[in-house]
Protein backbone atom coordinates (compact mmCIF):
# COMPACT_ATOMS: atom_id res chain seq x y z
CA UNK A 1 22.74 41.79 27.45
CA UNK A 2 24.22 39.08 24.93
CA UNK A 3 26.90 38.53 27.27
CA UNK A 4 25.04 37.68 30.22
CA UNK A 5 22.58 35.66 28.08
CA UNK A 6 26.05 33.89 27.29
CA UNK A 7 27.79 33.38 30.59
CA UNK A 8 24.46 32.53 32.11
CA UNK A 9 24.41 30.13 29.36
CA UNK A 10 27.78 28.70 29.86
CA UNK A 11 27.12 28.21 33.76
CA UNK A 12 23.94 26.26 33.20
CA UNK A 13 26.16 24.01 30.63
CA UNK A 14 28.78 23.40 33.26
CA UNK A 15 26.24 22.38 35.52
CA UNK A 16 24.10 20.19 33.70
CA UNK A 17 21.95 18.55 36.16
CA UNK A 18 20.27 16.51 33.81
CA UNK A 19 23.75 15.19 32.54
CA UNK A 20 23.36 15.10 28.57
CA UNK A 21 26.34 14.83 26.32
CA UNK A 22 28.37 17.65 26.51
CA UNK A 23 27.84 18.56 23.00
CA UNK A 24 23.83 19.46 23.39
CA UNK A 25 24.97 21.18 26.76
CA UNK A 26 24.81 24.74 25.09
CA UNK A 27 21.61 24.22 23.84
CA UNK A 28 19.81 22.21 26.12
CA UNK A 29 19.32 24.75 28.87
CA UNK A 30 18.81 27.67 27.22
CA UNK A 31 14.57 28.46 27.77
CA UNK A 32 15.84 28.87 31.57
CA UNK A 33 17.74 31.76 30.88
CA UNK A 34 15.05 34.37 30.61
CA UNK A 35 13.49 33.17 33.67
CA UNK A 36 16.76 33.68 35.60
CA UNK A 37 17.71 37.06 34.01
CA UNK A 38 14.50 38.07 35.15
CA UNK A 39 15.18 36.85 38.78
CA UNK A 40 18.17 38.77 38.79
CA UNK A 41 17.30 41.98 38.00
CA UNK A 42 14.70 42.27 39.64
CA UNK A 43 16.86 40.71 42.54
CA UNK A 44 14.14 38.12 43.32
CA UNK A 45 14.78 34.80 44.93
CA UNK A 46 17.03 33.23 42.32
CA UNK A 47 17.42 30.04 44.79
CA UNK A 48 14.00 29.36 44.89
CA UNK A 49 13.64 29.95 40.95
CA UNK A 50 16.83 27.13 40.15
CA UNK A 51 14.69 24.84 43.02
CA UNK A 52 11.21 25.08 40.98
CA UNK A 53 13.69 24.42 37.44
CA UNK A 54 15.13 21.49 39.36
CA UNK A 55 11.66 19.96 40.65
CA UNK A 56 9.03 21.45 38.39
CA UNK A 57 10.61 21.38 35.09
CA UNK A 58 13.38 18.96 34.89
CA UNK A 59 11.37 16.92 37.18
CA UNK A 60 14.92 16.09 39.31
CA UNK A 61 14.96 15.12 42.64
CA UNK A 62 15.88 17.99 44.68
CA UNK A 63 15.38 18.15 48.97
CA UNK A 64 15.90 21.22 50.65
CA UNK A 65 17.42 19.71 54.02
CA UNK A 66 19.59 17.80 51.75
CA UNK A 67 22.89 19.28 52.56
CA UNK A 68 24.97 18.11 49.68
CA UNK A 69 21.65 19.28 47.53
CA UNK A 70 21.68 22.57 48.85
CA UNK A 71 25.06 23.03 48.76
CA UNK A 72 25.28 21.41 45.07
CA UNK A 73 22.89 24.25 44.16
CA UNK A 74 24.47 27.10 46.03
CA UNK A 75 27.48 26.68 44.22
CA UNK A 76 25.35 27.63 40.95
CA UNK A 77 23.62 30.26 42.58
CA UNK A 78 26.97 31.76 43.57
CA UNK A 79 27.67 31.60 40.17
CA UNK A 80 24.67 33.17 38.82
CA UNK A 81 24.81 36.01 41.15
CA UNK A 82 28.37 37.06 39.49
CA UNK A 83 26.97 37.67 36.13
């Protein structure tokens, strides 16, 4: 479980929507992790989970007809799904 906790870890870092220094990045995303875990095995909508992080909690601007947004996002997603 540490592992995925890790790599879900380092793929939020890499992403970093909010765009803090790199050296917080390992840190700063980590209370999304067990929401995500969750989503994944119990193979819920994980798209719709990284949409309400985006919107409701980092209070980002996020549009779902926004191509680049959704695409942007879906690259994360695919991501996710690998752990």
């Amino acid at each position: 479980m540490e592992k995925k906790v890790e790599k879900i870890n380092l793929i939020l870092a890499e992403w970093n929507p909010i765009g803090v220094p790199e050296n917080i990045t390992s840190d700063e995303y980590r209370d999304y992790i067990p929401i995500i875990l969750e989503v994944l095995e119990k193979k819920g909508n994980l798209m719709k989970v990284l949409e309400d992080i985006l919107v409701n909690k980092m209070e980002l601007e996020y549009d779902s007809q926004n191509k680049e947004h959704v695409q942007d996002l879906g690259k994360v997603y695919q991501k996710l799904l690998c752990v």
